[in-house]
Protein backbone atom coordinates (compact mmCIF):
# COMPACT_ATOMS: atom_id res chain seq x y z
CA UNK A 1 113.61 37.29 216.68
CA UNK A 2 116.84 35.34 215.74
CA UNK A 3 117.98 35.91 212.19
CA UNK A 4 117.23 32.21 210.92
CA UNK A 5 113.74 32.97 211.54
CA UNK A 6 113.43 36.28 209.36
CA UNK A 7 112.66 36.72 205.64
CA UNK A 8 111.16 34.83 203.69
CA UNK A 9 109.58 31.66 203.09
CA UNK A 10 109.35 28.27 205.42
CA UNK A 11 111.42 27.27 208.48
CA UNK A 12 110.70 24.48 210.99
CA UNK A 13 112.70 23.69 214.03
CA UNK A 14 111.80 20.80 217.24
CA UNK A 15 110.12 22.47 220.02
CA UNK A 16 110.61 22.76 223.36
CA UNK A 17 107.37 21.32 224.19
CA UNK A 18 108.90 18.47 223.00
CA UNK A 19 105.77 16.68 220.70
CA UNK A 20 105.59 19.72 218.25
CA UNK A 21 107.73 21.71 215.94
CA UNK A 22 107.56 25.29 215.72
CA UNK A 23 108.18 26.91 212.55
CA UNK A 24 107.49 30.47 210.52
CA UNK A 25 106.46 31.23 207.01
CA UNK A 26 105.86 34.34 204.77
CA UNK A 27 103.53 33.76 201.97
CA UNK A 28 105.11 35.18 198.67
CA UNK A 29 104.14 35.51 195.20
CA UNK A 30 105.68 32.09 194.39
CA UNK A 31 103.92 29.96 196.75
CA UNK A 32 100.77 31.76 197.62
CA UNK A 33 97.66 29.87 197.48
CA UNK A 34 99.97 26.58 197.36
CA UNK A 35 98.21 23.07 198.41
CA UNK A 36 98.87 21.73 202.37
CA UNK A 37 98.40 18.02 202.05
CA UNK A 38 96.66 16.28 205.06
CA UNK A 39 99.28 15.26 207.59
CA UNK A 40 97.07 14.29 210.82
CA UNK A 41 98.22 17.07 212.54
CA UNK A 42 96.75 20.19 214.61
CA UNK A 43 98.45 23.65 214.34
CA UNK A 44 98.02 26.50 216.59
CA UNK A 45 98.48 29.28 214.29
CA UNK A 46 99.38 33.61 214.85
CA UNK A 47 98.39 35.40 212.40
CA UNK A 48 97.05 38.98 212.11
CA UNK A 49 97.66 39.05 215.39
CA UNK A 50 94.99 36.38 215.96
CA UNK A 51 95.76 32.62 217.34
CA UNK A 52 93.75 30.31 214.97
CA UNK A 53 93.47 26.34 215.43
CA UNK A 54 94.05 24.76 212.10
CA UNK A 55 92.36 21.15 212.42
CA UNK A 56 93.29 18.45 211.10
CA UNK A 57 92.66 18.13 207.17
CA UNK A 58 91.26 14.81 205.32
CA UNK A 59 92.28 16.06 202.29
CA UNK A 60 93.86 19.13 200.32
CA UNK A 61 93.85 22.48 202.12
CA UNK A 62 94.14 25.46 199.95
CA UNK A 63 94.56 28.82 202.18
CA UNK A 64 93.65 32.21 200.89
CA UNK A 65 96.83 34.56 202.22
CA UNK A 66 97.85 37.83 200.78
CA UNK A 67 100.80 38.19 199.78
CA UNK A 68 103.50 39.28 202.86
CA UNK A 69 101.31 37.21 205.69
CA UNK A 70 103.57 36.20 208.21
CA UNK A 71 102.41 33.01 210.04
CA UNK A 72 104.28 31.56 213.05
CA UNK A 73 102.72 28.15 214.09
CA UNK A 74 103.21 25.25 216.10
CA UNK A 75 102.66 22.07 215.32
CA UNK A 76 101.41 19.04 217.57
CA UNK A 77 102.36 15.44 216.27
CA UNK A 78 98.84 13.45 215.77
CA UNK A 79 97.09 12.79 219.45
CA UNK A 80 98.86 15.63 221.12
CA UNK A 81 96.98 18.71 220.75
CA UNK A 82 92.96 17.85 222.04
CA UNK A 83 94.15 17.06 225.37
CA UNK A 84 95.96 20.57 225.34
CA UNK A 85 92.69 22.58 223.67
CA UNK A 86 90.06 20.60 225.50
CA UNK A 87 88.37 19.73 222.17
CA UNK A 88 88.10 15.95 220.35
CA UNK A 89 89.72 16.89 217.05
CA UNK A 90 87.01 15.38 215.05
CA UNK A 91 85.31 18.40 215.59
CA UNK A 92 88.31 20.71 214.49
CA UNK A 93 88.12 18.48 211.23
CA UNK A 94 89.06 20.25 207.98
CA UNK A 95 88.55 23.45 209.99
CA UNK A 96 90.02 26.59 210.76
CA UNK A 97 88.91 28.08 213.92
CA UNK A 98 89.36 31.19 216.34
CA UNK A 99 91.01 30.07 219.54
CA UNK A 100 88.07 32.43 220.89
CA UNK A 101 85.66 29.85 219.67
CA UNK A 102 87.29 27.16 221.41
CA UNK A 103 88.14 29.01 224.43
CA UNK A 104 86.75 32.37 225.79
CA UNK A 105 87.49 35.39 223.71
CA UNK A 106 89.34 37.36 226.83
CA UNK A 107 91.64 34.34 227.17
CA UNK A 108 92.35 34.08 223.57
CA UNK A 109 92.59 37.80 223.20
CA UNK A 110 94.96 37.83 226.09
CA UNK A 111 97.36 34.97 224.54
CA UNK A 112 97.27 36.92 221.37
CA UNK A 113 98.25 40.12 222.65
CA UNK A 114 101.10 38.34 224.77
CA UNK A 115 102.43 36.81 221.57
CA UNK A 116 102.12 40.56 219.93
CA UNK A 117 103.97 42.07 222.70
CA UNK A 118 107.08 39.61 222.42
CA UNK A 119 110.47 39.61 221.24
CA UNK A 120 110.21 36.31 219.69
CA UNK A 121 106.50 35.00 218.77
CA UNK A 122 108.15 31.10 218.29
CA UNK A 123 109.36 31.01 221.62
CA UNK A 124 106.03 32.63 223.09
CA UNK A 125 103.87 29.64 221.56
CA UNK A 126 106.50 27.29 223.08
CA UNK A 127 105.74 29.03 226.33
CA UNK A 128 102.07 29.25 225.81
CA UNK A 129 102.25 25.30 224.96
CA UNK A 130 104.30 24.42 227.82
CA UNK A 131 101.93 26.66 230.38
CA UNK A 132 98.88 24.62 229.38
CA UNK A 133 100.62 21.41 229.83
CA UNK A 134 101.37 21.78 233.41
CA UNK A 135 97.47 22.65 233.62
CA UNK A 136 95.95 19.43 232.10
CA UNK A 137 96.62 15.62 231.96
CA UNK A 138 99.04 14.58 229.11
CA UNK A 139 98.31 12.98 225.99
CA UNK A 140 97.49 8.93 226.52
CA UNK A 141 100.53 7.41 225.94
CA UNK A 142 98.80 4.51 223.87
CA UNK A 143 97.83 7.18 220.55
CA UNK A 144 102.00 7.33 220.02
CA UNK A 145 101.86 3.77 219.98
CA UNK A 146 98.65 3.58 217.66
CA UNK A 147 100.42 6.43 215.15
CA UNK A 148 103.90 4.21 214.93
CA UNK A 149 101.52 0.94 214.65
CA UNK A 150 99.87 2.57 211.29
CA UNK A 151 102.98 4.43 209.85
CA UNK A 152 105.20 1.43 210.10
CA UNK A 153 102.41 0.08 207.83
CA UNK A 154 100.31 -2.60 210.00
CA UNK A 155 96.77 -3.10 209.57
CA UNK A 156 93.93 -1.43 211.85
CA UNK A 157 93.30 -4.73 212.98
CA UNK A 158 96.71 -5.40 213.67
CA UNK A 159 97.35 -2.23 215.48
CA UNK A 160 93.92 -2.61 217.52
CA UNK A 161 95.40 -6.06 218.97
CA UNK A 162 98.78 -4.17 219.02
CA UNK A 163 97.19 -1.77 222.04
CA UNK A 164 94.87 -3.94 223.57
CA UNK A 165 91.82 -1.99 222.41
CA UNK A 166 88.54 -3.76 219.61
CA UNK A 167 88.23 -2.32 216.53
CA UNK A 168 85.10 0.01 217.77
CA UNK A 169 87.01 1.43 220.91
CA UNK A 170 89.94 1.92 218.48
CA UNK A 171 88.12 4.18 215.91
CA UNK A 172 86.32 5.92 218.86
CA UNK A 173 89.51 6.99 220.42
CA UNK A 174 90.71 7.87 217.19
CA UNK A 175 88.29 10.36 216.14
CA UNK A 176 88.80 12.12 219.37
CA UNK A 177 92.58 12.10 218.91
CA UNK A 178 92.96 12.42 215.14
CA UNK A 179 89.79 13.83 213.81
CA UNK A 180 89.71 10.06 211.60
CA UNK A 181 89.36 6.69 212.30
CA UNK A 182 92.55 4.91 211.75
CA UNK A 183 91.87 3.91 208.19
CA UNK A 184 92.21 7.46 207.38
CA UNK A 185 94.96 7.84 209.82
CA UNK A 186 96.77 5.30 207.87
CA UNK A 187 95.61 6.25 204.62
CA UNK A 188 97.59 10.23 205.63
CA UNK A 189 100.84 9.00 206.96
CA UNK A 190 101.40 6.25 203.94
CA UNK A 191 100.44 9.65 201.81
CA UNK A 192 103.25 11.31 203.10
CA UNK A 193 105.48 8.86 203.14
CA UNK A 194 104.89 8.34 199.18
CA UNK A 195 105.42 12.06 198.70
CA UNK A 196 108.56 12.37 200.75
CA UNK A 197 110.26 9.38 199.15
CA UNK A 198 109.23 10.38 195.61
CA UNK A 199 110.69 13.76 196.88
CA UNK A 200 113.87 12.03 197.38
CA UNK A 201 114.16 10.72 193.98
CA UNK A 202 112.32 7.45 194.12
CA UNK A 203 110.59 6.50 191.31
CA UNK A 204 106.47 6.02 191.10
CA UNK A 205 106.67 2.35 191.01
CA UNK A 206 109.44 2.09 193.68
CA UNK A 207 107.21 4.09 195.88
CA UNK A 208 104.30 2.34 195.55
CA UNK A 209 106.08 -0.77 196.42
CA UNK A 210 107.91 0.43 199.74
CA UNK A 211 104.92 2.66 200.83
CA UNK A 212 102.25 -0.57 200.94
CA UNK A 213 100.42 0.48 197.68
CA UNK A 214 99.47 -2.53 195.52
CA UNK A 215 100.86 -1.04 192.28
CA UNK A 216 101.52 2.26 190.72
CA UNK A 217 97.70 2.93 189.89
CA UNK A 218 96.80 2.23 193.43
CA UNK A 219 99.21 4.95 194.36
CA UNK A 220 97.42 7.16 191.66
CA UNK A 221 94.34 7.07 193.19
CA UNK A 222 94.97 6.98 197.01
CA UNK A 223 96.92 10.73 196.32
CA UNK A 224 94.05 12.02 193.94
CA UNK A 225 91.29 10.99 196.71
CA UNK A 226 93.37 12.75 199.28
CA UNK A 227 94.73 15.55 197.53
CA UNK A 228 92.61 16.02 194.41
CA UNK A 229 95.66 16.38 192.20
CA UNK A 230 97.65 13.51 190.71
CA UNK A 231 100.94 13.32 192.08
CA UNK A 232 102.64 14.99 189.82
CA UNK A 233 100.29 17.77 190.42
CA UNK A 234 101.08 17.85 194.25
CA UNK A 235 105.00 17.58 192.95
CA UNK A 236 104.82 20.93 191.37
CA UNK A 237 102.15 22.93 192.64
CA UNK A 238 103.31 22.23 196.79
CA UNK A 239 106.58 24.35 197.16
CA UNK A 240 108.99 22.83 199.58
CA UNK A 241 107.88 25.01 202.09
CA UNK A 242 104.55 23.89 201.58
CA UNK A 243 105.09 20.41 201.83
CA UNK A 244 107.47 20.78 204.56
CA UNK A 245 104.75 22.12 206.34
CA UNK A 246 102.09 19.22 205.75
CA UNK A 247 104.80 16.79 206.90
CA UNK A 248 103.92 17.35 210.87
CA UNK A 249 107.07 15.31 211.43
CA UNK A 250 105.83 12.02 211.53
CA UNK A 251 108.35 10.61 209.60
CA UNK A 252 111.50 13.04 211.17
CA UNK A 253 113.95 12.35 213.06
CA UNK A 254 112.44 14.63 215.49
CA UNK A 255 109.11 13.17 215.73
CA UNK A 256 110.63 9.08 216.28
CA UNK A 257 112.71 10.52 219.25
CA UNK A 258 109.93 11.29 220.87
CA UNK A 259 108.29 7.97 219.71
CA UNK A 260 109.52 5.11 219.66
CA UNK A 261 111.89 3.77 222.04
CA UNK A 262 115.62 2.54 221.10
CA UNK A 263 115.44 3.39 217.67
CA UNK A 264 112.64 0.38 217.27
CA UNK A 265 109.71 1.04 214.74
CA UNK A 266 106.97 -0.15 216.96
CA UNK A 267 106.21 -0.77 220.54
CA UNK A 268 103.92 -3.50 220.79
């Protein structure tokens, strides 16, 4: 394995499979048992030497690690990974699940011991990604647009009209390829935009403003519902490397390449 990926702690890096990031992290005595705030995402997870799906959250996830586990993970932006699993996420919701569950247990067993045997573990879940995409239809095109729609900020309505599907289709869709309906959707990505600007330095208030909260208090209670922590509590009790990991990339560089065309916020 390359020597940016050893020691300690989180790393991330853009895929190869091109609507993911891969990335690595050793839990240590600093951040173990450290929040991962809902994000929208899916993560396909080694650990133990066991691949494990880790749905997508609705709120808080607290994992139980020992001290030393070594996870290597990839991560799908939001709509990406059922079409790859063969699963609607809304039933990988706030779970964490055995690839054997979801597939059969000599395939999954087979993928894990690949990933055991190889030099480099990140690049074997790129390959492993990229294999099953040449195997089954891509993602529909139209959940990118949906997921720029409701992080630029636009109403479900809005972005419903945006895509050319009624409110009922929309949250059907969504469900399959979110685990939410788009309220919740929404809800998530203005969460982590809040967090990663008040990361930044913004103040409280000046979040809540750019983010589409109403006020301050608003703010207040959208991150307690989601998180169960006020937000200075998610300030200081999610490490960097924690938080890094809940951010999925929706807001990167590296996830609006793959988005949106010409550097525009929305395609309509």
């Amino acid at each position: 394995m390359d020597d940016a990926w050893d020691g300690q702690g989180y790393r991330e890096r853009p895929s190869r499979f091109g609507r993911a990031v891969v990335w690595t992290r050793t839990v240590t005595a600093l951040d173990a048992g450290m929040p991962v705030l809902p994000d929208g995402c899916i993560d396909l997870l080694w650990v133990g030497g066991r691949l494990v799906i880790a749905g997508p959250d609705s709120t808080a996830h607290h994992p139980e690690a020992a001290v030393g586990t070594r996870y290597v993970g990839m991560r799908f932006f939001p709509g990406t990974a059922p079409a790859l699993l063969g699963v609607p996420a809304h039933e990988l919701r706030d779970q964490r699940v055995e690839l054997a569950d979801v597939w059969s247990a000599a395939v999954a067993r087979r993928l894990a011991d690949e990933l055991g045997d190889a030099d480099d573990p990140v690049a074997g879940l790129e390959r492993l990604a990229l294999r099953r995409a040449r195997e089954v239809a891509p993602p529909d095109p139209l959940l990118r647009r949906v997921v720029a729609a409701l992080d630029n900020g636009w109403t479900v309505g809005a972005t419903a009209e945006a895509v050319g599907l009624n409110a009922r289709m929309l949250h059907r869709r969504s469900l399959a390829a979110f685990g939410y309906g788009p309220k919740t959707l929404a809800r998530v990505l203005r969460l982590q935009r809040a967090v990663a600007r008040v990361r930044d330095g913004m103040s409280f208030a000046e979040t809540a403003a750019s983010t589409g909260y109403a006020d301050q208090a608003h703010l207040a209670r959208e991150v307690r519902d989601l998180t169960g922590m006020s937000l200075r509590e998610v300030l200081t009790r999610s490490s960097d490397a924690v938080s890094e990991d809940a951010q999925c990339a929706v807001g990167s560089a590296a996830y609006r390449s793959t988005l949106l065309p010409s550097g525009s916020r929305i395609t309509a």
